[in-house]
PDB file of N, CA and C in Angstrom:
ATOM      1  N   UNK A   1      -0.952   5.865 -25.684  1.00  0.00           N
ATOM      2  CA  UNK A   1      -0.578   6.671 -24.533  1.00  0.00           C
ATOM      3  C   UNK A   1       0.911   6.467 -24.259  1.00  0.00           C
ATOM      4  N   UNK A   2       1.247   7.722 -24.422  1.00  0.00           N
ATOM      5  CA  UNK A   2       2.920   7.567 -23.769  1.00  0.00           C
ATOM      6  C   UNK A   2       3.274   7.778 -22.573  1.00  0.00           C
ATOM      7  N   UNK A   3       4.781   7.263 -22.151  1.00  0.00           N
ATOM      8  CA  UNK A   3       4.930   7.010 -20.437  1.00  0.00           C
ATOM      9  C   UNK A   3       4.797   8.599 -19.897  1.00  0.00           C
ATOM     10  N   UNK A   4       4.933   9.559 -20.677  1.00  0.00           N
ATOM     11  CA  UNK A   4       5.203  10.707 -20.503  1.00  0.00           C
ATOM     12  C   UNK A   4       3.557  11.494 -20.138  1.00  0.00           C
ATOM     13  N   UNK A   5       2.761  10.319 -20.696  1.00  0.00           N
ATOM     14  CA  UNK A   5       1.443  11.413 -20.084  1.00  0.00           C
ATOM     15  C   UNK A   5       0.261  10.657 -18.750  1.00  0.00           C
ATOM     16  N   UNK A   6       1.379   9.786 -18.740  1.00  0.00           N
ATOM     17  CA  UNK A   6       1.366   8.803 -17.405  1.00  0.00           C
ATOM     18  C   UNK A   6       1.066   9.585 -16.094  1.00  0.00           C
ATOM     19  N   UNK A   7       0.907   9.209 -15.121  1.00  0.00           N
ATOM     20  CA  UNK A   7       1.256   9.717 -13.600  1.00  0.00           C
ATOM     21  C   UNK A   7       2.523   9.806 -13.233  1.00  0.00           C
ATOM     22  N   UNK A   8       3.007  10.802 -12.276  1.00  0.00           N
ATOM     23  CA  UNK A   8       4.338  10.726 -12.385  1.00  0.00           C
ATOM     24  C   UNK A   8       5.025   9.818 -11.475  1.00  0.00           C
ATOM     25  N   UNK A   9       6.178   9.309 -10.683  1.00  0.00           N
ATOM     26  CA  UNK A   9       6.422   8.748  -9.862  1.00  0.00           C
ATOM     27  C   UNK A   9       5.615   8.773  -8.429  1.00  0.00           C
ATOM     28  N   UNK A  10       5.913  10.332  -7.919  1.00  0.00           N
ATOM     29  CA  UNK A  10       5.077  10.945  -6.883  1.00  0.00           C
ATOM     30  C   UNK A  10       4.001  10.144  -6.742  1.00  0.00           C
ATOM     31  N   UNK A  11       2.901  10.708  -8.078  1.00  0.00           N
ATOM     32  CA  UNK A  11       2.062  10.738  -7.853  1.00  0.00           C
ATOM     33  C   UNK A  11       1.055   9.281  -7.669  1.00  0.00           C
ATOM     34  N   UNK A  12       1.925   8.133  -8.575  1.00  0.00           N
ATOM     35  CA  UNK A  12       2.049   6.590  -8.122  1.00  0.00           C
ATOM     36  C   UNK A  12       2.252   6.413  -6.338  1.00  0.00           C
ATOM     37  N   UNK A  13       3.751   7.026  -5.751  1.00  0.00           N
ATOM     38  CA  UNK A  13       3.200   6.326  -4.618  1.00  0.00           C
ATOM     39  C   UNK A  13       2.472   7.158  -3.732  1.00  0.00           C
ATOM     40  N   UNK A  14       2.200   7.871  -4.060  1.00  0.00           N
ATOM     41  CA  UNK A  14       1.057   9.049  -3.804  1.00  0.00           C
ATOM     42  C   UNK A  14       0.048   7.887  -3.325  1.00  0.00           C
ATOM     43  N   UNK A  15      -0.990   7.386  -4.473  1.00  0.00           N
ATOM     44  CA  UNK A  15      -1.614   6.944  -4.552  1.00  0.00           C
ATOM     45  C   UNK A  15      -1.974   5.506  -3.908  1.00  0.00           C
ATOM     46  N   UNK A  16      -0.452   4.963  -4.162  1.00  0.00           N
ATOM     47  CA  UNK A  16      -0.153   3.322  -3.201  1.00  0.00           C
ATOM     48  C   UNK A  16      -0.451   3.522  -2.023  1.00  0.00           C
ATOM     49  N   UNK A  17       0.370   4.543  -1.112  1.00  0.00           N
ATOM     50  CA  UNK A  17       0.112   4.808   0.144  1.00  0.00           C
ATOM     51  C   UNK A  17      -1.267   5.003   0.622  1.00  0.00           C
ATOM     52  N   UNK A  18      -2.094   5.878  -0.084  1.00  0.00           N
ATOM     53  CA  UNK A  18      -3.494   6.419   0.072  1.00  0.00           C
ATOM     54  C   UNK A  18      -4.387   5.066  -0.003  1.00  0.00           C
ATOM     55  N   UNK A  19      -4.030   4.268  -0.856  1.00  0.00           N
ATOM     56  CA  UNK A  19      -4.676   2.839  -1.034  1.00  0.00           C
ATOM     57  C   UNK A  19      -4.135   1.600   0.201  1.00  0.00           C
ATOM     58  N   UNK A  20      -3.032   1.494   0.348  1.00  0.00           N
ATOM     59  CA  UNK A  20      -2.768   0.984   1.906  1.00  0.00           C
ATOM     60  C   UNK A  20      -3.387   1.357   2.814  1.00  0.00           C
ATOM     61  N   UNK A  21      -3.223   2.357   3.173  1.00  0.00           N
ATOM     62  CA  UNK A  21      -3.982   2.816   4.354  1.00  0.00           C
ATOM     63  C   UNK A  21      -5.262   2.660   4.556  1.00  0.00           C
ATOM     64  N   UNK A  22      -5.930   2.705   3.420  1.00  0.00           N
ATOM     65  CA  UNK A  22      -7.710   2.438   3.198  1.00  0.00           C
ATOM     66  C   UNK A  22      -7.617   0.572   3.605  1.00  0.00           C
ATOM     67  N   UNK A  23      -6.782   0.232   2.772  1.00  0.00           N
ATOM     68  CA  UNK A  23      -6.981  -1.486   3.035  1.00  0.00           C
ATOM     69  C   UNK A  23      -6.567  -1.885   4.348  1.00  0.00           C
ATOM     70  N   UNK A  24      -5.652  -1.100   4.906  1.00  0.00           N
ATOM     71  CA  UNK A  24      -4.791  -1.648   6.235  1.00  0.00           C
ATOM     72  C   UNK A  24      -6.361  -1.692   7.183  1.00  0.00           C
ATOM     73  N   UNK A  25      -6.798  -0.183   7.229  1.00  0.00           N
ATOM     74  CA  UNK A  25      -7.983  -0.440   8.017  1.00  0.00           C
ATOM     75  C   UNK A  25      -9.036  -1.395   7.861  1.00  0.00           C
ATOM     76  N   UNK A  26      -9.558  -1.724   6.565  1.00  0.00           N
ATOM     77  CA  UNK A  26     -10.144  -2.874   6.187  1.00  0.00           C
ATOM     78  C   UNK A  26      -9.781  -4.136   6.669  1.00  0.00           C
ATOM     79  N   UNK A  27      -8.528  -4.417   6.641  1.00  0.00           N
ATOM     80  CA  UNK A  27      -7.933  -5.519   7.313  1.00  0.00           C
ATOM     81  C   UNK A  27      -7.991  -5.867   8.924  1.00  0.00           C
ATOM     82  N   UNK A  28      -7.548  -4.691   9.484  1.00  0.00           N
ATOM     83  CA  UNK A  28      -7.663  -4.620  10.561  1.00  0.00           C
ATOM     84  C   UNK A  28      -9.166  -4.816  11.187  1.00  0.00           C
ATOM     85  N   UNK A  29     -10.175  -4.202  10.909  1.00  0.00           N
ATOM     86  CA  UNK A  29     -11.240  -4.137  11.263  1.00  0.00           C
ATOM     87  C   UNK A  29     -12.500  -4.358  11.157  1.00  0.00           C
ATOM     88  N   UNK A  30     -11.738  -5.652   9.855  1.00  0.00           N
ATOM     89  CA  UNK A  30     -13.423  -6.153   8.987  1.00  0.00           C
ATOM     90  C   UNK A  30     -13.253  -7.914  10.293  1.00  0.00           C
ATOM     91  N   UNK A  31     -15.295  -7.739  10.580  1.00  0.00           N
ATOM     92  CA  UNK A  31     -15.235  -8.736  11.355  1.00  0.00           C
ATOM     93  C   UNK A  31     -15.048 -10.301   9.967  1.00  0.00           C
ATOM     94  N   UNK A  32     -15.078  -9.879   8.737  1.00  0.00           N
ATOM     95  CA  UNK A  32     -15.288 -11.158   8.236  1.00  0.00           C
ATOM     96  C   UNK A  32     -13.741 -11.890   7.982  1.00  0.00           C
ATOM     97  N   UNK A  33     -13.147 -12.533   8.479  1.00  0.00           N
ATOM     98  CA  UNK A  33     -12.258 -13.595   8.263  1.00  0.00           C
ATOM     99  C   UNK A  33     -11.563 -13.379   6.497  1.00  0.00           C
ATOM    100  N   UNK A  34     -12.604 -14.320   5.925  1.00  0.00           N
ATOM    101  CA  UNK A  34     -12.131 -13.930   4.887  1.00  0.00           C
ATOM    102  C   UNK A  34     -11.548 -12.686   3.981  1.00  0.00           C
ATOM    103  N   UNK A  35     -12.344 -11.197   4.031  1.00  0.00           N
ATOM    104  CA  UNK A  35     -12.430 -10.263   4.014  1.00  0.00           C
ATOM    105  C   UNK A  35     -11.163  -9.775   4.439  1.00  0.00           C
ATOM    106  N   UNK A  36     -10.487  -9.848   6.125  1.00  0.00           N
ATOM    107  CA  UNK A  36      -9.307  -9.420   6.314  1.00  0.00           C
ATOM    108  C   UNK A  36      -8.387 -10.349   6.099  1.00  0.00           C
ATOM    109  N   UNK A  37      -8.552 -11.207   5.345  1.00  0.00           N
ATOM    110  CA  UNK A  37      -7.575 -12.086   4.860  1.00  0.00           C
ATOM    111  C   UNK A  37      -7.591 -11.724   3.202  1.00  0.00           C
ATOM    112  N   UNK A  38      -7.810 -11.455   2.449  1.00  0.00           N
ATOM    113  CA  UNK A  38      -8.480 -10.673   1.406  1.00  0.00           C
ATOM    114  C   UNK A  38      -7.068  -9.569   1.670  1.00  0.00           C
ATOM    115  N   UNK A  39      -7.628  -8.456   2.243  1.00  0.00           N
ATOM    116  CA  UNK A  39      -7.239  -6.920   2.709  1.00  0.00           C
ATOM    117  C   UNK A  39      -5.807  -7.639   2.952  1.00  0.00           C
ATOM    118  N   UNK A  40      -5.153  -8.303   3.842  1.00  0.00           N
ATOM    119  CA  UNK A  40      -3.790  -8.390   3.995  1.00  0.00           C
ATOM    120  C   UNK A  40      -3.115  -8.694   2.521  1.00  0.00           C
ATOM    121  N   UNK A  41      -3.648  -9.623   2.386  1.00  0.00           N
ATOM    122  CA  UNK A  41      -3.054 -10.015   0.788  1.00  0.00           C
ATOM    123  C   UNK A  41      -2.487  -8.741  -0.345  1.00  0.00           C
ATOM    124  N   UNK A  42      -3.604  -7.971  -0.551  1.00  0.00           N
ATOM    125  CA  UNK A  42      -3.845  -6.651  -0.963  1.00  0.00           C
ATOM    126  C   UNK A  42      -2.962  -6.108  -0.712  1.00  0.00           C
ATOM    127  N   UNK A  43      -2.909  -5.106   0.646  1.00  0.00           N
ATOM    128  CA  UNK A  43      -1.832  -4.828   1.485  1.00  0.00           C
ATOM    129  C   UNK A  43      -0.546  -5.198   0.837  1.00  0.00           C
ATOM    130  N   UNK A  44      -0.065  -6.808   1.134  1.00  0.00           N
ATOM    131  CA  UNK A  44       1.351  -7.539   0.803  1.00  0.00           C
ATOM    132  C   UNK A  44       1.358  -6.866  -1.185  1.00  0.00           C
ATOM    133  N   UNK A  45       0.416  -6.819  -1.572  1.00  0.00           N
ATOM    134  CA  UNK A  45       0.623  -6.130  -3.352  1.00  0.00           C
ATOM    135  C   UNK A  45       0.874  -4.886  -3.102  1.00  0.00           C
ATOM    136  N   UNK A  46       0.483  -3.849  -2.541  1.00  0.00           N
ATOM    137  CA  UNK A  46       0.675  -2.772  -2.509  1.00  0.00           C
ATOM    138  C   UNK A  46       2.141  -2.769  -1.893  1.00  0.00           C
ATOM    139  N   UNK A  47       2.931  -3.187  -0.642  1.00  0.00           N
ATOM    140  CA  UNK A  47       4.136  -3.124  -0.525  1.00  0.00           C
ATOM    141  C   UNK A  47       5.024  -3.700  -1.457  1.00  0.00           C
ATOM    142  N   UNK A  48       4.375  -4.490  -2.073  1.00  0.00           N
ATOM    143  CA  UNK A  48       5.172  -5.156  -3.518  1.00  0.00           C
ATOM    144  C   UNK A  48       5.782  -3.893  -4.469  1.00  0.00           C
ATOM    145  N   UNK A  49       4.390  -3.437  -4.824  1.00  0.00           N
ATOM    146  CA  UNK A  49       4.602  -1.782  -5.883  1.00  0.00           C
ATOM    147  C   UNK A  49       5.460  -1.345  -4.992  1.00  0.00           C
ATOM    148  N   UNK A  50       5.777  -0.626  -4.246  1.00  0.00           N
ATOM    149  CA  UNK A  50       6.126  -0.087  -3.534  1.00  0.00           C
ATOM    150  C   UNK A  50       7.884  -0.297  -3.773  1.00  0.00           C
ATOM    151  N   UNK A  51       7.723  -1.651  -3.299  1.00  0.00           N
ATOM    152  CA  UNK A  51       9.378  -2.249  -3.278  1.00  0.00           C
ATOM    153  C   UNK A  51       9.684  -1.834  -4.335  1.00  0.00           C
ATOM    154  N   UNK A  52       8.827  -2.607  -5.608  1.00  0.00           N
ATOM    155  CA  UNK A  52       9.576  -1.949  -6.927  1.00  0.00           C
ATOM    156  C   UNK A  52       9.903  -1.004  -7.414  1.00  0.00           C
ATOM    157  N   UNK A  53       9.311  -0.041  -6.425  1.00  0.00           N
ATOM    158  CA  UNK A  53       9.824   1.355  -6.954  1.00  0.00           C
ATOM    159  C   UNK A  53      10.906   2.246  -5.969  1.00  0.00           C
ATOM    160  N   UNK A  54      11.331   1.288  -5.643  1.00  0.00           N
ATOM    161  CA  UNK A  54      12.711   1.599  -4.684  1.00  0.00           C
ATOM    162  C   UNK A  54      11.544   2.151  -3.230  1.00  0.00           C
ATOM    163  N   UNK A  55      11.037   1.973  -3.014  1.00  0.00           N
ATOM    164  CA  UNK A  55      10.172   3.227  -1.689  1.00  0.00           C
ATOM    165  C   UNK A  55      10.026   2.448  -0.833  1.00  0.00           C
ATOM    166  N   UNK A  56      10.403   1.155  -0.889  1.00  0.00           N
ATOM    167  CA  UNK A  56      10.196   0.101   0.567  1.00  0.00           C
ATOM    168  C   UNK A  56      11.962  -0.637   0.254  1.00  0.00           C
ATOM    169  N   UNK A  57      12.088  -0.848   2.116  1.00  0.00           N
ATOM    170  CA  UNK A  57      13.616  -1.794   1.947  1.00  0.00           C
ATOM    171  C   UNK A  57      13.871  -3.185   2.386  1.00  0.00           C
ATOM    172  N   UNK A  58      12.336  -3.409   3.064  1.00  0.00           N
ATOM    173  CA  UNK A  58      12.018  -4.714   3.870  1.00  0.00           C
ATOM    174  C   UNK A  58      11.088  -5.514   2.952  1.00  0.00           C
ATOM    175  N   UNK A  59      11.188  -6.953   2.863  1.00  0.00           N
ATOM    176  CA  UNK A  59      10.437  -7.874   1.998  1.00  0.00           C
ATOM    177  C   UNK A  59       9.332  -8.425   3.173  1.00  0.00           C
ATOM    178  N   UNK A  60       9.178  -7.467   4.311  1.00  0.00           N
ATOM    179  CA  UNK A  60       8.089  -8.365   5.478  1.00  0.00           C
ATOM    180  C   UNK A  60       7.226  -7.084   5.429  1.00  0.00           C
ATOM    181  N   UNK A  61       6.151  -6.653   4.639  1.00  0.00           N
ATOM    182  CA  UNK A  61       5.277  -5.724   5.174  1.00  0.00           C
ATOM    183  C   UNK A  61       4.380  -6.369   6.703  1.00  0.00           C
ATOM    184  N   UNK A  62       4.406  -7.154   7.224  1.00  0.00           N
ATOM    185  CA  UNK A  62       3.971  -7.615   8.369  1.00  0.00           C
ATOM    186  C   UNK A  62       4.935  -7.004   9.401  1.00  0.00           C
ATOM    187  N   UNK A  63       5.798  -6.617   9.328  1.00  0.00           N
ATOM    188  CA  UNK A  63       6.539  -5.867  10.490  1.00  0.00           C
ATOM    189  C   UNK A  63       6.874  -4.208  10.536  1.00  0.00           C
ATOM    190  N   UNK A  64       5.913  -3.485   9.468  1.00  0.00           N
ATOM    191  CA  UNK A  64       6.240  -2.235   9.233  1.00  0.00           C
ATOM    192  C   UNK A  64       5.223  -1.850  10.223  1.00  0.00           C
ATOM    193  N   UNK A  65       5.185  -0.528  10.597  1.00  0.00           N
ATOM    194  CA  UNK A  65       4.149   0.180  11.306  1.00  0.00           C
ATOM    195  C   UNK A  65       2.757   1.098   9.544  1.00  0.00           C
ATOM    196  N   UNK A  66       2.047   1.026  10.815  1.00  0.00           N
ATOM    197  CA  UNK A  66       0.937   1.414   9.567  1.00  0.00           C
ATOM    198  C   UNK A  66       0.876   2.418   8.376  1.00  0.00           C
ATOM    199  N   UNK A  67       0.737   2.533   7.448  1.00  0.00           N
ATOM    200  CA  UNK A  67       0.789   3.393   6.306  1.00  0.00           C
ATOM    201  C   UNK A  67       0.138   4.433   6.801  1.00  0.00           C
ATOM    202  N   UNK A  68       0.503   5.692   7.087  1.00  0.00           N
ATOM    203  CA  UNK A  68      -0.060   6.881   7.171  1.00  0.00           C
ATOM    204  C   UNK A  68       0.091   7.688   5.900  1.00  0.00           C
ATOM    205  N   UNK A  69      -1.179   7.913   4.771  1.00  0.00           N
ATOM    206  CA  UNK A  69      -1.621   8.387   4.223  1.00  0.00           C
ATOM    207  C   UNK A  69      -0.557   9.921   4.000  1.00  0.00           C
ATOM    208  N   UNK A  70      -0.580  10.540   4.859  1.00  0.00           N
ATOM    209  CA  UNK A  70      -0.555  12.075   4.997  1.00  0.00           C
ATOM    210  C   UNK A  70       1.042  12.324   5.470  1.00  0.00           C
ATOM    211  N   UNK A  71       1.565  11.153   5.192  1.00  0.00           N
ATOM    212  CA  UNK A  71       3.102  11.246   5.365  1.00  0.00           C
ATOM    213  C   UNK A  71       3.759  11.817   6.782  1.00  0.00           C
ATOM    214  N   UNK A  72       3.028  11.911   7.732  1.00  0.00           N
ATOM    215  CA  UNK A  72       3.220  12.488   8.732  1.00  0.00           C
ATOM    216  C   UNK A  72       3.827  11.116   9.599  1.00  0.00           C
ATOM    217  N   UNK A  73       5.176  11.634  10.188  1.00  0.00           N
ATOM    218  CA  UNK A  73       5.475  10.589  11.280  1.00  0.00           C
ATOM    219  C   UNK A  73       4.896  10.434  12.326  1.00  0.00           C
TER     220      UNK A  73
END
């Protein structure tokens, strides 16, 4: 498989975002301890991708406001 029949940039953080947002709520709202300790972790990987692809400018995803999916401010 070549990089060329890959996903495209977009469509990577397309996808990161859509996956944050699913975990952020998980995090937020799972009664199990572990579980939203789990989900943050997750979370902190997904802003990782993110960074690396130039699309984040802060190394604290703990101080961003929540990933909205639908790109809407």
């Amino acid at each position: 498989m070549s990089a060329e029949d890959g996903l495209s940039r977009a469509e990577i953080t397309d996808r990161i975002a859509r996956a944050r947002s699913l975990i952020q709520e998980v995090r937020d709202e799972a009664p199990i301890p572990v579980v939203a300790h789990s989900a943050h972790q997750a979370d902190m990987y997904c802003h990782r991708l993110m960074w690396e692809l130039g699309e984040e400018t802060a190394n604290t995803p703990e101080l961003e406001e929540p990933v909205d999916p639908e790109g809407d401010e």
